[in-house]
N, C-alpha and C. Protein backbone atom coordinates (compact mmCIF):
# COMPACT_ATOMS: atom_id res chain seq x y z
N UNK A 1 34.61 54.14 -33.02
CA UNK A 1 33.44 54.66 -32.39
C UNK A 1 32.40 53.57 -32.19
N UNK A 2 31.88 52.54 -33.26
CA UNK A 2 30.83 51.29 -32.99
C UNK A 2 31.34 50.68 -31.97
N UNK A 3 32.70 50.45 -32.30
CA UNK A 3 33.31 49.49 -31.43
C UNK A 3 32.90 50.08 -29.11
N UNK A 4 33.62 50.80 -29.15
CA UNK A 4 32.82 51.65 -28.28
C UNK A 4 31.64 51.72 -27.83
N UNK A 5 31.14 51.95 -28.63
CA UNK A 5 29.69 51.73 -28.66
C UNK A 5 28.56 50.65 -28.31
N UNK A 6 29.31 49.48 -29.31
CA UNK A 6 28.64 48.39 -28.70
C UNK A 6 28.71 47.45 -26.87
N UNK A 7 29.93 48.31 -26.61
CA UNK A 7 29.71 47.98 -25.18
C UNK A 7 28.87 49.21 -23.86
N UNK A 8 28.16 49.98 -24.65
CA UNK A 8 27.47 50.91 -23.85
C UNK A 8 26.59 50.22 -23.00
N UNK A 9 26.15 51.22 -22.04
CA UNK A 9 25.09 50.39 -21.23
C UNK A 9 23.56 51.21 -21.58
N UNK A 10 23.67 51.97 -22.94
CA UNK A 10 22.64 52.29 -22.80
C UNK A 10 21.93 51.16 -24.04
N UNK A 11 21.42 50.19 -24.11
CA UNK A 11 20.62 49.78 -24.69
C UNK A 11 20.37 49.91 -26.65
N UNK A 12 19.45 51.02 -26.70
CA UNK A 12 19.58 51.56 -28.03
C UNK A 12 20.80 51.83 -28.89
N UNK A 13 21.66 52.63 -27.72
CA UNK A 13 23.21 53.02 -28.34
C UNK A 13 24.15 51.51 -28.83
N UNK A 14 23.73 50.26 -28.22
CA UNK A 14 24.01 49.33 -28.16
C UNK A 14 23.91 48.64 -29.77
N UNK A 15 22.52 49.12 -29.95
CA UNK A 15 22.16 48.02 -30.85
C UNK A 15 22.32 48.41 -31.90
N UNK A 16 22.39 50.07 -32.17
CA UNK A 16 22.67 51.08 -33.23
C UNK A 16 23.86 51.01 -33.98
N UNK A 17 24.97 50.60 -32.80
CA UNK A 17 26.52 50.72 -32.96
C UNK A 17 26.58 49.23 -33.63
N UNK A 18 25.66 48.30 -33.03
CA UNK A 18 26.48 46.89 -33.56
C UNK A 18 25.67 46.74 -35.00
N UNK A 19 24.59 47.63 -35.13
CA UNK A 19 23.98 47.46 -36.34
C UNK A 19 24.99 48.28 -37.35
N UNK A 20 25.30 49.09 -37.03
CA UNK A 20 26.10 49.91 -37.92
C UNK A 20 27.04 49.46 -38.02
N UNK A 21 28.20 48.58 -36.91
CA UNK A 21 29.24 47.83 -37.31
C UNK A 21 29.13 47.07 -38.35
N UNK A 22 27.93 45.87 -38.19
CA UNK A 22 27.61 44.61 -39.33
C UNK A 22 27.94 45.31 -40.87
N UNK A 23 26.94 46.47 -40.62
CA UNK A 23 26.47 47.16 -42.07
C UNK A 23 27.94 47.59 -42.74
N UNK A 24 28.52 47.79 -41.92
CA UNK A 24 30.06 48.57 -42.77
C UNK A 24 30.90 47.43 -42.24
N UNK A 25 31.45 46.80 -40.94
CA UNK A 25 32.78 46.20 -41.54
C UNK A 25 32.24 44.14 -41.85
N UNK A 26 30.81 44.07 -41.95
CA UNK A 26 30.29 42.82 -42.32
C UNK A 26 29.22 42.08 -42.92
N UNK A 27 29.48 43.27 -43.87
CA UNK A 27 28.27 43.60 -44.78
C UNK A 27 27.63 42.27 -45.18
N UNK A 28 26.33 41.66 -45.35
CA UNK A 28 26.01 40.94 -46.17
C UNK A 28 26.99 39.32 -45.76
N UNK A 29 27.69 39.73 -44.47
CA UNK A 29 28.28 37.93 -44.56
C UNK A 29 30.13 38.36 -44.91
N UNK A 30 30.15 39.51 -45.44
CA UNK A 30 32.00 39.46 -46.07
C UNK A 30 32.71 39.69 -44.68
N UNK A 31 33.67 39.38 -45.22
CA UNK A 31 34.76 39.60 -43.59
C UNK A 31 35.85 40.49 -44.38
N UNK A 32 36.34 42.03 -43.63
CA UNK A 32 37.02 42.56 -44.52
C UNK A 32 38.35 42.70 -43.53
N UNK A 33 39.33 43.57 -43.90
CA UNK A 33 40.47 43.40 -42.97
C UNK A 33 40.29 44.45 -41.67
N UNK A 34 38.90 44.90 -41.78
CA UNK A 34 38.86 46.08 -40.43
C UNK A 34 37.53 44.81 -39.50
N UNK A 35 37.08 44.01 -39.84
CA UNK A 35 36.56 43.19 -39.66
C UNK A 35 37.62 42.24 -38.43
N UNK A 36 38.66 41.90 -39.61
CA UNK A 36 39.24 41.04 -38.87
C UNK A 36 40.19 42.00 -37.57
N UNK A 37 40.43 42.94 -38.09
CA UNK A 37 41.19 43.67 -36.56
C UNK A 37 40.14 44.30 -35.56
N UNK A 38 38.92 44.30 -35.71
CA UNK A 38 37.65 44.38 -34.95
C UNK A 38 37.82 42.88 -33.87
N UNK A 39 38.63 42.07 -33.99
CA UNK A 39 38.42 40.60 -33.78
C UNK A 39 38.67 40.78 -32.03
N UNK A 40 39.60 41.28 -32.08
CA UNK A 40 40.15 41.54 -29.87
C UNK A 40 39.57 41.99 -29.61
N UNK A 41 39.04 43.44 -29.99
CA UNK A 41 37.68 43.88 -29.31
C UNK A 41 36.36 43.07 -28.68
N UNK A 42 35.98 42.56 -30.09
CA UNK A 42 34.91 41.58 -29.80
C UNK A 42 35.46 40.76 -28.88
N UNK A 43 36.21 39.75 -29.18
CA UNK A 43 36.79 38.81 -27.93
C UNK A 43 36.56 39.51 -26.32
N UNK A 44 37.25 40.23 -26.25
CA UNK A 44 37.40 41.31 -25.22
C UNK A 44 35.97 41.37 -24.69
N UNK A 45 34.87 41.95 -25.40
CA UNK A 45 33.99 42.40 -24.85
C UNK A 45 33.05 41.34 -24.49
N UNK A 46 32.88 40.14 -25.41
CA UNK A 46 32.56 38.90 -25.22
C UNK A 46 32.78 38.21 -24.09
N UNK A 47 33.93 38.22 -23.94
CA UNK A 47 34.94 37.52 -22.46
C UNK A 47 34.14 38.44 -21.24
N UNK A 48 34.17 39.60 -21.04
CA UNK A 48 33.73 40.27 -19.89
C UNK A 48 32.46 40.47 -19.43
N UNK A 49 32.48 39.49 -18.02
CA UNK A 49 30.88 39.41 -17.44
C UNK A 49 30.17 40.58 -17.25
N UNK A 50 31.12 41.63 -17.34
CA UNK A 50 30.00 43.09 -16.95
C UNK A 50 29.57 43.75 -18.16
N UNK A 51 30.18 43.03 -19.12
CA UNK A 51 29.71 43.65 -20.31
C UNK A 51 28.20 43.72 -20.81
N UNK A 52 27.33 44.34 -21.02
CA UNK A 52 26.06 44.09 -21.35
C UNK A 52 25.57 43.75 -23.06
N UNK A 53 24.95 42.96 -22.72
CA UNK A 53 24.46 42.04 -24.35
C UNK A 53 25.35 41.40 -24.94
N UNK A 54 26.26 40.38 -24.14
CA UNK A 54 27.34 39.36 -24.83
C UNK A 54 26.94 38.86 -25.56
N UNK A 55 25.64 38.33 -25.70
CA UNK A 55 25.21 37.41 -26.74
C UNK A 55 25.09 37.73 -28.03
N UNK A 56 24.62 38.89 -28.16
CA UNK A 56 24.82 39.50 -29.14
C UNK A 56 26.20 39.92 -30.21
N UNK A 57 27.49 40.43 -29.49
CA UNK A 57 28.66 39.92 -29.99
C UNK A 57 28.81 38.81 -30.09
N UNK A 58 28.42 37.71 -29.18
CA UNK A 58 29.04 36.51 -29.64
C UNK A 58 28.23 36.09 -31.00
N UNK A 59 27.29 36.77 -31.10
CA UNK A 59 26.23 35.63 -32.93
C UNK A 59 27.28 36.64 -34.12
N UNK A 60 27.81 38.01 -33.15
CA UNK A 60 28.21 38.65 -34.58
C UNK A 60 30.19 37.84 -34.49
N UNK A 61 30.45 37.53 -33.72
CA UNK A 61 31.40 36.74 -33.72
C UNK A 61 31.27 35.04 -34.17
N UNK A 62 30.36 34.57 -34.06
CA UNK A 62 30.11 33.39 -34.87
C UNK A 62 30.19 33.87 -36.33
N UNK A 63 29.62 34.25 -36.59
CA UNK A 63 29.01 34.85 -38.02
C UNK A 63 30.00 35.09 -38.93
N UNK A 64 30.93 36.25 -38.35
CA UNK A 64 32.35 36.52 -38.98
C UNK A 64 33.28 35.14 -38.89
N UNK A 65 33.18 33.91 -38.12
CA UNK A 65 34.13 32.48 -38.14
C UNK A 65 33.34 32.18 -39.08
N UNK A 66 31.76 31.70 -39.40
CA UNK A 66 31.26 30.88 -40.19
C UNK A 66 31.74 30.90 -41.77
N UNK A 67 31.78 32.38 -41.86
CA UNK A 67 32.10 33.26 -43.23
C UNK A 67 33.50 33.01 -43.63
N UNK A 68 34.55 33.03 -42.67
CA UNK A 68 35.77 33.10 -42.82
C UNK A 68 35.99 31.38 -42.77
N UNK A 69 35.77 30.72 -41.91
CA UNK A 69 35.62 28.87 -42.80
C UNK A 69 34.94 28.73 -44.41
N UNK A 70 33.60 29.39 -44.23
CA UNK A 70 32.85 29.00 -45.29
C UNK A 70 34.10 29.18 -46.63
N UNK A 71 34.71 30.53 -46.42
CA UNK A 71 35.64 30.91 -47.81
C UNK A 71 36.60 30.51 -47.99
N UNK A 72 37.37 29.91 -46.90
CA UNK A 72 38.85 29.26 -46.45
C UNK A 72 38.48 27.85 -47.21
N UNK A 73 37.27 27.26 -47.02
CA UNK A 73 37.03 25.76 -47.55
C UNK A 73 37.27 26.07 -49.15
N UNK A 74 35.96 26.82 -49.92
CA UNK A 74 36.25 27.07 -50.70
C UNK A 74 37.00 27.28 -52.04
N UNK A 75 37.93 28.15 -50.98
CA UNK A 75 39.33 28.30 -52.11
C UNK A 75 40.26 27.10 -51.63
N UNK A 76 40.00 26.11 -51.00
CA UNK A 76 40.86 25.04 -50.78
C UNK A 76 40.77 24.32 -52.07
């Protein structure tokens, strides 16, 4: 349903859905495994010029790589 959501064109519904995504599948910075299969979507919606507020997936798509290097180094 966020997922959905965050490609609405209504604005609010927009920002509600991607706020509520962060809050449950990227809480606080974690990357969980509904996180990572959230990953094509985002791509997907990112990639498409008609999509409204790319930029916005793309910081929540940075965010989820930064996290997932940051922990990959880590446990190296």
């Amino acid at each position: 349903m966020w997922l959905r959501a965050i490609g609405s064109l209504n604005s609010e519904t927009r920002r509600k859905a991607l706020a509520d995504f962060c809050s449950a599948a990227h809480r606080q910075g974690d990357v969980y495994a509904c996180t990572t299969a959230s990953l094509p979507f985002l791509f997907a919606l990112a990639d498409d010029p008609a999509a409204p507020d790319c930029a916005s997936v793309v910081d929540v798509l940075l965010s989820i790589g930064r996290e997932s290097v940051d922990r990959a180094t880590k446990s190296a």
